[in-house]
C-alpha atoms as a PDB file:
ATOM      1  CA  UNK A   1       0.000   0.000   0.000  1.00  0.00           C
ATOM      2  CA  UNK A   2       1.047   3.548  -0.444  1.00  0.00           C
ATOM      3  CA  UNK A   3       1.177   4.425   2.944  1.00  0.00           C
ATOM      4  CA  UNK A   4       4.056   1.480   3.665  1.00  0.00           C
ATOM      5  CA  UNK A   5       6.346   3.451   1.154  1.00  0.00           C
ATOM      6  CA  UNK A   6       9.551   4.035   2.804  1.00  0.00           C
ATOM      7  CA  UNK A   7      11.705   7.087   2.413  1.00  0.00           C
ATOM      8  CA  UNK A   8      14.117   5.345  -0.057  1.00  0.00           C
ATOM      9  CA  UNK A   9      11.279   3.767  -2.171  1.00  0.00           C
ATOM     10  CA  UNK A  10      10.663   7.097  -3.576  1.00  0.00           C
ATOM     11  CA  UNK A  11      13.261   7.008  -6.285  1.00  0.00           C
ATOM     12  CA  UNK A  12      15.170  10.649  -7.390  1.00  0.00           C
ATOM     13  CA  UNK A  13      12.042  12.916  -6.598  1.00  0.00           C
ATOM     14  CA  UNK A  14      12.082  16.629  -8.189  1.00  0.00           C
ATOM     15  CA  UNK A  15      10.270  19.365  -6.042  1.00  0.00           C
ATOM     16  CA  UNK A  16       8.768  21.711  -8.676  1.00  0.00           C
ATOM     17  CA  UNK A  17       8.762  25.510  -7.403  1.00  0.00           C
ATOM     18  CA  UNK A  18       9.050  28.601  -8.585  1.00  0.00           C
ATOM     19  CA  UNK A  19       6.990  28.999 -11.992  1.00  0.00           C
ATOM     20  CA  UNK A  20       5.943  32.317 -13.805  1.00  0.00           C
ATOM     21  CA  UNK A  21       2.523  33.035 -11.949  1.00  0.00           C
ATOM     22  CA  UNK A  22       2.039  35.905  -9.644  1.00  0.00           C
ATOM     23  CA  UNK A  23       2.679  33.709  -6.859  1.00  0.00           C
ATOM     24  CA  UNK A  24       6.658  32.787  -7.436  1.00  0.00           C
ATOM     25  CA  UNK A  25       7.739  34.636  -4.706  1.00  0.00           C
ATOM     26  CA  UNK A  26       5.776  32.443  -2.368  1.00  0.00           C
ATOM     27  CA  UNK A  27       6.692  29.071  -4.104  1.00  0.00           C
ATOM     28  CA  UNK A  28       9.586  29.634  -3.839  1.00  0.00           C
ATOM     29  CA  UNK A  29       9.703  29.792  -0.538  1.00  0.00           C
ATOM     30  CA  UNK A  30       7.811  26.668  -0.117  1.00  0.00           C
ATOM     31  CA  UNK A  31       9.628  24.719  -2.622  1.00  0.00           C
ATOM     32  CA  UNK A  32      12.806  25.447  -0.780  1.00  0.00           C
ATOM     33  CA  UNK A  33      11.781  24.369   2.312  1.00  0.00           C
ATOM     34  CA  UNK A  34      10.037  20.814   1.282  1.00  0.00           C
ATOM     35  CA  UNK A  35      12.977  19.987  -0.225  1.00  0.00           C
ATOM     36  CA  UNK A  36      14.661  20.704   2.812  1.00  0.00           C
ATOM     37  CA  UNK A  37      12.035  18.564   4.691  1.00  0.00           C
ATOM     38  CA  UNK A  38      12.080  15.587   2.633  1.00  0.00           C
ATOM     39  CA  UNK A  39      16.109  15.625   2.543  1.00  0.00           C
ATOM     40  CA  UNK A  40      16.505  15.588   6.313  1.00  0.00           C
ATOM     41  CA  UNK A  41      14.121  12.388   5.962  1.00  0.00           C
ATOM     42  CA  UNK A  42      16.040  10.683   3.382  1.00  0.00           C
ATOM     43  CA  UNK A  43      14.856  11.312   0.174  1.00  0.00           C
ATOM     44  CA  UNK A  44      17.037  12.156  -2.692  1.00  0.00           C
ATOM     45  CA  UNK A  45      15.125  15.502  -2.999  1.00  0.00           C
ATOM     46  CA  UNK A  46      16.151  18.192  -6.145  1.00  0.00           C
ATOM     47  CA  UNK A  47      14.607  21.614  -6.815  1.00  0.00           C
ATOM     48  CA  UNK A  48      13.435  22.579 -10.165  1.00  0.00           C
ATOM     49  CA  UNK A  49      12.117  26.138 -10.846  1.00  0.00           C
ATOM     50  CA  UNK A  50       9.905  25.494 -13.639  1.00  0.00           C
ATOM     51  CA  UNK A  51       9.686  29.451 -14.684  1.00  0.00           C
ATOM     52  CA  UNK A  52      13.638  29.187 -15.493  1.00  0.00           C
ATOM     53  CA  UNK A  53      13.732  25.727 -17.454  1.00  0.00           C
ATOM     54  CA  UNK A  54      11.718  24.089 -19.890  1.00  0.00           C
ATOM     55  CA  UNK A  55       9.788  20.838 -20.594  1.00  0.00           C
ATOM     56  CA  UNK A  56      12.805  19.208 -22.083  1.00  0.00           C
ATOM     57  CA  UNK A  57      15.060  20.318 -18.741  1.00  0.00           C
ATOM     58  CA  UNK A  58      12.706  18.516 -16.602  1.00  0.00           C
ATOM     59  CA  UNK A  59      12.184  15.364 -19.047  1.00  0.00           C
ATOM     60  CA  UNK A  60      16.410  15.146 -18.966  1.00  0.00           C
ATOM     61  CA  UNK A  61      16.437  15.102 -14.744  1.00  0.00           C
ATOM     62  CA  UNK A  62      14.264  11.663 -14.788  1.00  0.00           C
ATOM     63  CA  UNK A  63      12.502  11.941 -11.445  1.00  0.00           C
ATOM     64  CA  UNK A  64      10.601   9.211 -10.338  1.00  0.00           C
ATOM     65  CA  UNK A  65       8.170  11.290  -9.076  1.00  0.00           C
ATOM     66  CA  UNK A  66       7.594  14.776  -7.925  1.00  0.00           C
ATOM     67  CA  UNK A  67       6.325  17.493  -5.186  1.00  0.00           C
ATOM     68  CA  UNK A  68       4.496  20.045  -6.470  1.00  0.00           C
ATOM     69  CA  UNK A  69       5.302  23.495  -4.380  1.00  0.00           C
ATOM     70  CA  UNK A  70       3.854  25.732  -7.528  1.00  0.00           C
ATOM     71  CA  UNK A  71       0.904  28.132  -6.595  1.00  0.00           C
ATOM     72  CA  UNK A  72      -1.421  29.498  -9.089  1.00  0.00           C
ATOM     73  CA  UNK A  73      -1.019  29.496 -13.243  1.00  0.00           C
ATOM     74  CA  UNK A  74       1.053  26.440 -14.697  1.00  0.00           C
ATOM     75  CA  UNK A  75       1.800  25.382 -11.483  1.00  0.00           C
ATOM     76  CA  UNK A  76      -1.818  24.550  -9.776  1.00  0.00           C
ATOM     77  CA  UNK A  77      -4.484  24.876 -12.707  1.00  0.00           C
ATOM     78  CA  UNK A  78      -3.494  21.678 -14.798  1.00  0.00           C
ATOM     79  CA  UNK A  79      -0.972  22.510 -17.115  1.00  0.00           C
ATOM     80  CA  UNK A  80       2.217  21.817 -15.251  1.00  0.00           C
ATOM     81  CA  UNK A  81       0.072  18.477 -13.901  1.00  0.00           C
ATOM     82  CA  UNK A  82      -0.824  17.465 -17.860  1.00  0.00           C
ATOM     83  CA  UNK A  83       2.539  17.470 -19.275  1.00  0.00           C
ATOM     84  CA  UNK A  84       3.761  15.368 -16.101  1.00  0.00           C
ATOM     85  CA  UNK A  85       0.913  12.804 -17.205  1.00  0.00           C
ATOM     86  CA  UNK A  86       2.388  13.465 -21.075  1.00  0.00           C
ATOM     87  CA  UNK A  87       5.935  12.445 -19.310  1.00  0.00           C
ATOM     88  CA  UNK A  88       4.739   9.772 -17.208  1.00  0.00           C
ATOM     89  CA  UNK A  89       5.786  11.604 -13.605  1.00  0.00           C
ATOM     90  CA  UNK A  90       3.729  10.690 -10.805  1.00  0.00           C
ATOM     91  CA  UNK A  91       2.715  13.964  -8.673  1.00  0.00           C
ATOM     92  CA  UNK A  92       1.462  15.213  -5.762  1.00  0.00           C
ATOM     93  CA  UNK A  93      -1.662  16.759  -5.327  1.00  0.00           C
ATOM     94  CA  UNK A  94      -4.569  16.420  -7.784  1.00  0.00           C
ATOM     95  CA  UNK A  95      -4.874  15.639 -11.384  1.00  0.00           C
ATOM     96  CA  UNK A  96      -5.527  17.718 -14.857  1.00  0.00           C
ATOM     97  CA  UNK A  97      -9.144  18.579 -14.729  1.00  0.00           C
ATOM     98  CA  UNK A  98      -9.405  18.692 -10.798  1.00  0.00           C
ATOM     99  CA  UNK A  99      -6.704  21.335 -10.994  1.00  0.00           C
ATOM    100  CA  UNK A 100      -7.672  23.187 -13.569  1.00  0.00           C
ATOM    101  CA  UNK A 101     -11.482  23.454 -11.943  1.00  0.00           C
ATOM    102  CA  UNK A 102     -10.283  24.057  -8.407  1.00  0.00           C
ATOM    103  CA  UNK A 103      -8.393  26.970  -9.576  1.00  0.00           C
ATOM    104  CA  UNK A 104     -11.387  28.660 -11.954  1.00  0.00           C
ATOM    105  CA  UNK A 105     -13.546  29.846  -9.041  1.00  0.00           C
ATOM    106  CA  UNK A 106     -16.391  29.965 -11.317  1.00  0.00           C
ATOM    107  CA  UNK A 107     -16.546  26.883 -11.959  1.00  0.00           C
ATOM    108  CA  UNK A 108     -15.891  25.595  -8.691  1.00  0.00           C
ATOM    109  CA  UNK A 109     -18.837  27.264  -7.476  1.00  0.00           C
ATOM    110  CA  UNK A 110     -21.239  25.633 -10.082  1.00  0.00           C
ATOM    111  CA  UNK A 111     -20.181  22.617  -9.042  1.00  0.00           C
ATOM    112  CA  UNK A 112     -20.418  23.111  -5.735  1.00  0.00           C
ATOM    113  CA  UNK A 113     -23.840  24.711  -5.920  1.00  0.00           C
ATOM    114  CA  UNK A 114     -24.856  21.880  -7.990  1.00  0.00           C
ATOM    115  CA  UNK A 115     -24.052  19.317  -4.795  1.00  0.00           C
ATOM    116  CA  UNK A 116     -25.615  21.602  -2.636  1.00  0.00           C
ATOM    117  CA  UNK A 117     -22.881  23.384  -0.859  1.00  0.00           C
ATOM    118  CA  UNK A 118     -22.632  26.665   0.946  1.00  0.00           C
ATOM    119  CA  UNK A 119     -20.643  29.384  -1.355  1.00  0.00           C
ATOM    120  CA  UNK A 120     -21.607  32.820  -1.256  1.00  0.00           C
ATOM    121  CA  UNK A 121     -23.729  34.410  -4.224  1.00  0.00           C
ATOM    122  CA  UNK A 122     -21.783  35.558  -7.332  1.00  0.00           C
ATOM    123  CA  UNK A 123     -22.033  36.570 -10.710  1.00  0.00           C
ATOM    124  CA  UNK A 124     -19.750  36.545 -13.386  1.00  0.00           C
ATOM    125  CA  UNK A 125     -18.951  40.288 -14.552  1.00  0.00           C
ATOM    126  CA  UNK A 126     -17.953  41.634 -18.073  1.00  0.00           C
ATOM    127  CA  UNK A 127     -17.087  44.995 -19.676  1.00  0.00           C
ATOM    128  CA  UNK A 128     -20.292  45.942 -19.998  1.00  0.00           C
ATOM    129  CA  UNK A 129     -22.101  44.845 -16.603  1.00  0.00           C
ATOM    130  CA  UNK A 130     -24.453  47.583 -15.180  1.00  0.00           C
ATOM    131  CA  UNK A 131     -22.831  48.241 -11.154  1.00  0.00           C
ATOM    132  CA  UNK A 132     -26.572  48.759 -10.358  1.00  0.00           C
ATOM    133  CA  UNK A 133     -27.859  45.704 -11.166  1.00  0.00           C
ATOM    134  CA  UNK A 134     -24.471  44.000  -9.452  1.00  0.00           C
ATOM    135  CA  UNK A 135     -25.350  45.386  -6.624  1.00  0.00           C
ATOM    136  CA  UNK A 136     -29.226  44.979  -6.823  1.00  0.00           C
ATOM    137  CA  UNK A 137     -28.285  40.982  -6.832  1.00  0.00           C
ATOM    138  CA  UNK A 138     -25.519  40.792  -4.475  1.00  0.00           C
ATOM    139  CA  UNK A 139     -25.402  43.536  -1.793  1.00  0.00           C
ATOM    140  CA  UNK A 140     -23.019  45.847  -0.281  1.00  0.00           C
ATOM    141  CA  UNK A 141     -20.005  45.726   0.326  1.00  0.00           C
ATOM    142  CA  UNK A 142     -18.924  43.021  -2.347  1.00  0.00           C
ATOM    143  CA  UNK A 143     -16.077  41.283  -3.307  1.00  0.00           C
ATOM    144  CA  UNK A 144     -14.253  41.656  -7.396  1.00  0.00           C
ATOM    145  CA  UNK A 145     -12.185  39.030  -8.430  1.00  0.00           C
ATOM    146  CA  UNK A 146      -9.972  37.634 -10.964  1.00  0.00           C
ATOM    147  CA  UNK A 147     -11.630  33.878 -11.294  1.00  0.00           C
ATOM    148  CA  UNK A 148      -7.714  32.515 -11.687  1.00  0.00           C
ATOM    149  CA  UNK A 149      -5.838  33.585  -9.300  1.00  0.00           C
ATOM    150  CA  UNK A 150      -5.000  32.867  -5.512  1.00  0.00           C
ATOM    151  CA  UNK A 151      -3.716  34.937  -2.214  1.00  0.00           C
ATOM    152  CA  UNK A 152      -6.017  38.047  -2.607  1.00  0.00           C
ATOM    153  CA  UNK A 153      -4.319  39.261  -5.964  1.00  0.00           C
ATOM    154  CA  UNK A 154      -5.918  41.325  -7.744  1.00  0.00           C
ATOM    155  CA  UNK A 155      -9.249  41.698  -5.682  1.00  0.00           C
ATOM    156  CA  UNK A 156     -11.083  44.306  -4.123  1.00  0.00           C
ATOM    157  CA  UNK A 157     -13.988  45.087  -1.470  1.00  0.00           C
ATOM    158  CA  UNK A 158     -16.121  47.378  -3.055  1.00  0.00           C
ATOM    159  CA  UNK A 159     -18.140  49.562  -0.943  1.00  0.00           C
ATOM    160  CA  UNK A 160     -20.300  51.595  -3.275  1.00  0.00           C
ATOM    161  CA  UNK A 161     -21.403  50.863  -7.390  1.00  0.00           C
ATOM    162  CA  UNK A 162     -18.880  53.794  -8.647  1.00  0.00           C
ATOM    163  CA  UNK A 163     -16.010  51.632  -7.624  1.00  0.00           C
ATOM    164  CA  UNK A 164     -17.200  49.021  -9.944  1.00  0.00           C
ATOM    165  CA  UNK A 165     -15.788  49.866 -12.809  1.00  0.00           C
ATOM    166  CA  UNK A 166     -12.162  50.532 -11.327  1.00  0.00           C
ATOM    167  CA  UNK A 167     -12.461  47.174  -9.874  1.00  0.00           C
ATOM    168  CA  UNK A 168     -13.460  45.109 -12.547  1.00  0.00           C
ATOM    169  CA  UNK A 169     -10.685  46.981 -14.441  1.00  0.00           C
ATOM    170  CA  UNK A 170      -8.473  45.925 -12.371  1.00  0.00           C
ATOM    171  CA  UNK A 171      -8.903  42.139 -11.894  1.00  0.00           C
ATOM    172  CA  UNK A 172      -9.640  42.034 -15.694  1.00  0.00           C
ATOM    173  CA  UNK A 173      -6.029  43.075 -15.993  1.00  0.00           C
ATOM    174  CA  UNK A 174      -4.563  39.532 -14.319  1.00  0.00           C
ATOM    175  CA  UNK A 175      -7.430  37.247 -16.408  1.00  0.00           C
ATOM    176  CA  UNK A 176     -10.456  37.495 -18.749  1.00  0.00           C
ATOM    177  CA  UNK A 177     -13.299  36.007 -16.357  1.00  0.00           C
ATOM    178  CA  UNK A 178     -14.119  38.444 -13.711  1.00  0.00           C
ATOM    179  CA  UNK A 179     -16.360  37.765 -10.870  1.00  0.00           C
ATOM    180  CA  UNK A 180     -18.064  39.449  -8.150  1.00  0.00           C
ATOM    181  CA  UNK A 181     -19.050  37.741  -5.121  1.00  0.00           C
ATOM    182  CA  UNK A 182     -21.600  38.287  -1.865  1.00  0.00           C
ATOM    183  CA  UNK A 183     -19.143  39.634   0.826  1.00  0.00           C
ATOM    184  CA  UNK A 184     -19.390  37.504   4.060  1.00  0.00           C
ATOM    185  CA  UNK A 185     -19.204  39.038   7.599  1.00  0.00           C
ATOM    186  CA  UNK A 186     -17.927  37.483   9.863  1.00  0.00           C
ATOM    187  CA  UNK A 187     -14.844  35.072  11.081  1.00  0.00           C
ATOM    188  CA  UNK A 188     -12.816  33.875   8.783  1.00  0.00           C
ATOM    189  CA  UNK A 189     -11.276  29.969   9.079  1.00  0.00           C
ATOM    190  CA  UNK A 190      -9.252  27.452   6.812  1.00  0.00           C
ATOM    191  CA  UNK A 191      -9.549  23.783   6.341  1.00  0.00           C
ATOM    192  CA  UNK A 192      -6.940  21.300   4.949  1.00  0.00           C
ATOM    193  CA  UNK A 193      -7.780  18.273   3.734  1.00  0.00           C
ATOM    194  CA  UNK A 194      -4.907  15.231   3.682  1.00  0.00           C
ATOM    195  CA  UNK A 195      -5.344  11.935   1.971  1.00  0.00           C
ATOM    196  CA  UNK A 196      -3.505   9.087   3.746  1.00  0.00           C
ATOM    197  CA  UNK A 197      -3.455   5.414   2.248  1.00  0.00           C
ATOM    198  CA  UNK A 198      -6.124   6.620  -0.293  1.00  0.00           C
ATOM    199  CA  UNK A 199      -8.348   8.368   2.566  1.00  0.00           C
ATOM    200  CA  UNK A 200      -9.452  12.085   2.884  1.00  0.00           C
ATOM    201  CA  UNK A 201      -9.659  13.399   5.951  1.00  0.00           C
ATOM    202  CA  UNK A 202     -10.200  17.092   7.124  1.00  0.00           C
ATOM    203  CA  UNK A 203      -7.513  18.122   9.518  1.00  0.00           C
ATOM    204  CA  UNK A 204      -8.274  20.249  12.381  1.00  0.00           C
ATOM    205  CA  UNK A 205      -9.678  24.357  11.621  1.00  0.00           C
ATOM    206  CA  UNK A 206      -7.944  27.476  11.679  1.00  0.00           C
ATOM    207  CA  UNK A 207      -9.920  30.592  12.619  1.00  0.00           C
ATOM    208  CA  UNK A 208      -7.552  33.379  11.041  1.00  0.00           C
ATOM    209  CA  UNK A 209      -7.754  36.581  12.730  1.00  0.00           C
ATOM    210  CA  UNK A 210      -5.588  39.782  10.523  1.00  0.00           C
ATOM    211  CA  UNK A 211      -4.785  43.455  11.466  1.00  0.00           C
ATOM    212  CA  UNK A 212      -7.691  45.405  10.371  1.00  0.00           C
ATOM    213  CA  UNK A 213      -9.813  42.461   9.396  1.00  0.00           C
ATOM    214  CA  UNK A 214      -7.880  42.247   5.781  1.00  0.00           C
ATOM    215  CA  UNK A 215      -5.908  39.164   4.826  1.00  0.00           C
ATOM    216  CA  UNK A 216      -4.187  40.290   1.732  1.00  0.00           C
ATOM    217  CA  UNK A 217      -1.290  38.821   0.315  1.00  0.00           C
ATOM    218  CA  UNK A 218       0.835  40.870   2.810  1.00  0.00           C
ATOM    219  CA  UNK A 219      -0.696  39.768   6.113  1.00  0.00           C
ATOM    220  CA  UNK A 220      -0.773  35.801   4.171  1.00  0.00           C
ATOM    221  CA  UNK A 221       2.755  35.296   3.740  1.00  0.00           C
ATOM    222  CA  UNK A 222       4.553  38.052   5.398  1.00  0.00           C
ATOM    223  CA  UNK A 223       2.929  39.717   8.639  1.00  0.00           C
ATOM    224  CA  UNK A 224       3.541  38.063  12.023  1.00  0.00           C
ATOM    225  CA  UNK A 225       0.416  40.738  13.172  1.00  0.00           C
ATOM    226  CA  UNK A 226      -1.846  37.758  11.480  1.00  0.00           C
ATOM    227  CA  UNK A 227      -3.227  35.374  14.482  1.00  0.00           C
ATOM    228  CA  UNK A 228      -3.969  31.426  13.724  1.00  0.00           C
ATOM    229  CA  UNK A 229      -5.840  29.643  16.294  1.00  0.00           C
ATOM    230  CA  UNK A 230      -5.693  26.295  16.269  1.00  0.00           C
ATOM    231  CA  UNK A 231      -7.893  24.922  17.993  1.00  0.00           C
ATOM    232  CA  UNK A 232     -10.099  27.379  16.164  1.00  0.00           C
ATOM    233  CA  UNK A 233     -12.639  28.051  18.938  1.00  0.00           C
ATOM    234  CA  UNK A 234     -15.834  26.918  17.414  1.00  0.00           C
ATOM    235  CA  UNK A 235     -18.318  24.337  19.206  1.00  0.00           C
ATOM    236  CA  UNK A 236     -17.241  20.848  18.594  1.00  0.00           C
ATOM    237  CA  UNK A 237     -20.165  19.567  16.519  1.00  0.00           C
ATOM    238  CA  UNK A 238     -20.275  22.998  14.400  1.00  0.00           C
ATOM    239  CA  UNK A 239     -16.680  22.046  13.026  1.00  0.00           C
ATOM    240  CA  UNK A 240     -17.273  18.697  12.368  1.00  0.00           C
ATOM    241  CA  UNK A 241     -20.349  20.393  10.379  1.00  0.00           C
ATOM    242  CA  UNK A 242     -17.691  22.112   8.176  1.00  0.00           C
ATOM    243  CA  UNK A 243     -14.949  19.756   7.742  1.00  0.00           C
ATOM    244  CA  UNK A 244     -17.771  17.168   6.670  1.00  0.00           C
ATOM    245  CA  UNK A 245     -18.771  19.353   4.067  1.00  0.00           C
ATOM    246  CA  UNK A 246     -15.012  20.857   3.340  1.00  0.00           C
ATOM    247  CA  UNK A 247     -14.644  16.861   2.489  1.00  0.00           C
ATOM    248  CA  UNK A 248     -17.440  16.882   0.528  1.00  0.00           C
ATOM    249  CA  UNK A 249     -16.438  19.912  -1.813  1.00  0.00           C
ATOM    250  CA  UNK A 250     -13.318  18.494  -2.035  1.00  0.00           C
ATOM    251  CA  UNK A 251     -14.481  15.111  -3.593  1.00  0.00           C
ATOM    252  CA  UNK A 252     -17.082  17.498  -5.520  1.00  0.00           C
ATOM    253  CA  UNK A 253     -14.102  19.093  -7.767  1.00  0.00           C
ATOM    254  CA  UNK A 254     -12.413  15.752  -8.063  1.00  0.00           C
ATOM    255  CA  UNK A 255      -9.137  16.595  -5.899  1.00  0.00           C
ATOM    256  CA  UNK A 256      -6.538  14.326  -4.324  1.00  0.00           C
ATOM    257  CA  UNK A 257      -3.541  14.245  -1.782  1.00  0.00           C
ATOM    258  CA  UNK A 258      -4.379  17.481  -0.322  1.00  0.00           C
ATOM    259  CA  UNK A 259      -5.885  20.658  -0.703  1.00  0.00           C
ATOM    260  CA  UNK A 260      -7.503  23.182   1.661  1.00  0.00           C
ATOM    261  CA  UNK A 261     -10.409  25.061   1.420  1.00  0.00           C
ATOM    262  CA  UNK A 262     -11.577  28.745   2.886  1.00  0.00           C
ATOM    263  CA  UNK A 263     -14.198  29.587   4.722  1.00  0.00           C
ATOM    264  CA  UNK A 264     -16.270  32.382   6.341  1.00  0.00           C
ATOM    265  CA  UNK A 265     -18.745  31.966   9.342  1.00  0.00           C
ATOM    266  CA  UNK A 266     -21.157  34.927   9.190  1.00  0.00           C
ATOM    267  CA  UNK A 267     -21.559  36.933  12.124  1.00  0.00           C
ATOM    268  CA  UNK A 268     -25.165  37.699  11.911  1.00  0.00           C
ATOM    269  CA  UNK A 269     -26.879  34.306  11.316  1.00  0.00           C
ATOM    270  CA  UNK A 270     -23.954  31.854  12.106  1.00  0.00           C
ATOM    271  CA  UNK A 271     -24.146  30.225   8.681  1.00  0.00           C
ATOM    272  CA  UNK A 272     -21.063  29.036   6.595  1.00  0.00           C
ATOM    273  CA  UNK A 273     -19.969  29.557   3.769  1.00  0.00           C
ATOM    274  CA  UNK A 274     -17.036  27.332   1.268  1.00  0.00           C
ATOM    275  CA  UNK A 275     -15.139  30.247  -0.601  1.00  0.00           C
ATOM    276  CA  UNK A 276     -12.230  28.530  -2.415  1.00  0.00           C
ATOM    277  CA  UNK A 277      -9.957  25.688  -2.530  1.00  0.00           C
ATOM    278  CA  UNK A 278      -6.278  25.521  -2.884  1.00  0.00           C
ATOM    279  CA  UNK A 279      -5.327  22.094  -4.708  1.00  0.00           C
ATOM    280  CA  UNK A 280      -1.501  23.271  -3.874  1.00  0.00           C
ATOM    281  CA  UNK A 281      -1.744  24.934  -0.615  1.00  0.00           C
ATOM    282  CA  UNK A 282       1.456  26.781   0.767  1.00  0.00           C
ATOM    283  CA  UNK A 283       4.048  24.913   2.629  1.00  0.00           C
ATOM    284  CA  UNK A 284       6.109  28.172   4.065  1.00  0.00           C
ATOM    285  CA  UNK A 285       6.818  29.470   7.789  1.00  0.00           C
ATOM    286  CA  UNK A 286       3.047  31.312   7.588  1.00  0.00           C
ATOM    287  CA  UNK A 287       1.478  28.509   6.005  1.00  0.00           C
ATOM    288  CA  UNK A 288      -1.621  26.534   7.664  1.00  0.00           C
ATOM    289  CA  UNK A 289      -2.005  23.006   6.447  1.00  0.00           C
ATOM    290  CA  UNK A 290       1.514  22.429   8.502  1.00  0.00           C
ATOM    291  CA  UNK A 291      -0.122  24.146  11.260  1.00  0.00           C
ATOM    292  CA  UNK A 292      -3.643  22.366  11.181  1.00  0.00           C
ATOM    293  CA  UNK A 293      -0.958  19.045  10.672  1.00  0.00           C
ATOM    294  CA  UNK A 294       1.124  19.402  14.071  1.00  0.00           C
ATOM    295  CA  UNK A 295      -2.444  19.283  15.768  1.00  0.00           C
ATOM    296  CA  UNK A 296      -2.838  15.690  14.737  1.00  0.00           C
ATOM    297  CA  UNK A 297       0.884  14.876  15.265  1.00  0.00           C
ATOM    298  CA  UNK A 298       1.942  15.290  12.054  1.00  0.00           C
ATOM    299  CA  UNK A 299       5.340  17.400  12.215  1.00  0.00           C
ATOM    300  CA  UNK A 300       6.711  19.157   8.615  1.00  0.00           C
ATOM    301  CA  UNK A 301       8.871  16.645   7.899  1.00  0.00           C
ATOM    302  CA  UNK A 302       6.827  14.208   8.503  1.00  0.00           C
ATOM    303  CA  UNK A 303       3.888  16.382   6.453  1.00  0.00           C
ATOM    304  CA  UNK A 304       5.915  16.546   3.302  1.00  0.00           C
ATOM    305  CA  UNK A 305       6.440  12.783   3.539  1.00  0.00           C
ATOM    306  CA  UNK A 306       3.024  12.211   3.540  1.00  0.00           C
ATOM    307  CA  UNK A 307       2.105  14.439   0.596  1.00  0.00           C
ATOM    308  CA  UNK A 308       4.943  12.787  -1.270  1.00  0.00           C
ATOM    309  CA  UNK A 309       3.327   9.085  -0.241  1.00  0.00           C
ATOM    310  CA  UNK A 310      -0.246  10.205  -2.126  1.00  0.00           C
ATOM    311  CA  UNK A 311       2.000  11.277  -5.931  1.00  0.00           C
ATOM    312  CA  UNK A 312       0.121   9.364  -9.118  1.00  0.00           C
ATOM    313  CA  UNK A 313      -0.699  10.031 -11.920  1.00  0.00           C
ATOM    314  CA  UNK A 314      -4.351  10.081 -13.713  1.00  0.00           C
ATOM    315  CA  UNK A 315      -3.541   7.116 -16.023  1.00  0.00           C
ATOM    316  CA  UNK A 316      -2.003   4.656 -14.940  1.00  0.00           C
ATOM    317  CA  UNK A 317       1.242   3.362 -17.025  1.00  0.00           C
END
């Protein structure tokens, strides 16, 4: 079984980081240190920054398998994940079309309205939208987004219809589909999800409480003002609530190994809501899955190993 794999069965395994999306700086950060991890538990570990060499570098370093430490485009939405099925490189995390849905918010919402599952309102903005009618359907404040992109970038909490237009502008700048989403009040929590020998399993919550109520890319990666409580502080049988359905929207988009998924308790009415989910979560000093992880015993070493255990491919060879 998978989870019997010992350290040295893994073969020469490549830890892909870096990449050309806005997100490089962080990668690289986590890339770094899971190779670090999985050396100092025996694995034959390389990095390979996939935004500084090509498809023919990485066919020429023969890994047996790989880590994938890439966050948003060509790293977490499919691509890099279809030409390691094209090269027959197992990999963590999940597959081509889980990927590529997970990270098109759009569609991960339709899906996960069409299971039933809590996600705030949206619609799906263009050029030409009228702010009036955005607002008419979704409230204020509300939330602009690029639909392809993680950590915040590029959105914006708009507080009255003539900052539409600026807005959409500029999250139409970083991708062509647009949305704008219900904005949630309330407390704000993350949920990882870890497969081990071929089961999913929710890992403890993580309320996540930033300066001034804003957890931008800044207060993600780089603040130490942003406080993670784990335990998160919600009623026992209320979090169990969520991480049944975090499971469930999980296995609704198709994902594997790991992934983690946002969400937002409202203040007024106590309902929640599923925002997003990260099918390559972050794996630096700020990051949460490693934090949820240590709550079950599972130390960063010992994490990485784990993720590394769950690498396959869609079609098998």
């Amino acid at each position: 079984m998978v989870g019997a794999m010992k350290e040295n069965d893994f073969g020469k395994v490549g830890v892909l980081y870096g990449g050309k999306a806005a997100e490089r700086k962080v990668s690289l950060v986590s890339g770094a240190a899971v190779c670090e991890a999985l050396k100092s538990k025996g694995v034959d570990a390389h990095l390979f920054d996939t935004g500084e060499k090509d498809a023919t570098a990485l066919q020429a370093e023969n890994f047996d398998r790989v880590f994938i430490a890439l966050h948003g485009r060509y790293g977490e939405d499919g691509c890099i994940q279809g030409l390691l099925e094209v090269l027959g490189v197992p990999y963590t995390g999940s597959g081509v079309m889980a990927s590529a849905i997970a990270m098109d918010k759009v569609m991960t919402k339709r899906l996960w309205i069409a299971q039933g599952l809590p996600t705030p309102r949206y619609m799906e903005l263009h050029a030409d939208s009228d702010p009036l009618e955005v607002v008419e359907y979704l409230g204020l404040p509300l939330i602009i987004k690029p639909a392809h992109e993680g950590s915040t970038i590029g959105l914006t909490k708009v507080t009255s219809p003539d900052q539409i237009e600026e807005a959409y502008a500029k999250a139409a700048e970083m991708d062509t589909s647009v949305l704008a989403e219900e904005f949630i009040a309330g407390m704000e929590f993350t949920c990882a999800v870890l497969e081990r020998d071929g089961v999913a399993t929710a890992l403890p919550m993580i309320r996540i409480i930033a300066p001034g109520a804003n957890y931008d890319y800044h207060n993600k990666y780089f603040s130490n003002e942003t406080q993670y409580l784990c335990p998160c502080g919600l009623d026992a049988s209320l979090e169990k609530a969520i991480q049944e359905d975090v499971v469930k929207a999980y296995k609704a988009l198709g994902c594997r190994g790991w992934g983690r998924v946002d969400v937002m308790l409202r203040e007024r009415d106590g309902k929640y809501f599923l925002l997003e989910l990260n099918s390559s979560p972050g794996m630096t000093g700020h990051s949460l899955v490693p934090m949820a992880a240590r709550q079950v015993g599972l130390d960063y070493p010992d994490l990485c190993v784990e993720v590394l255990k769950s690498a396959t491919l869609d079609y098998a060879r």
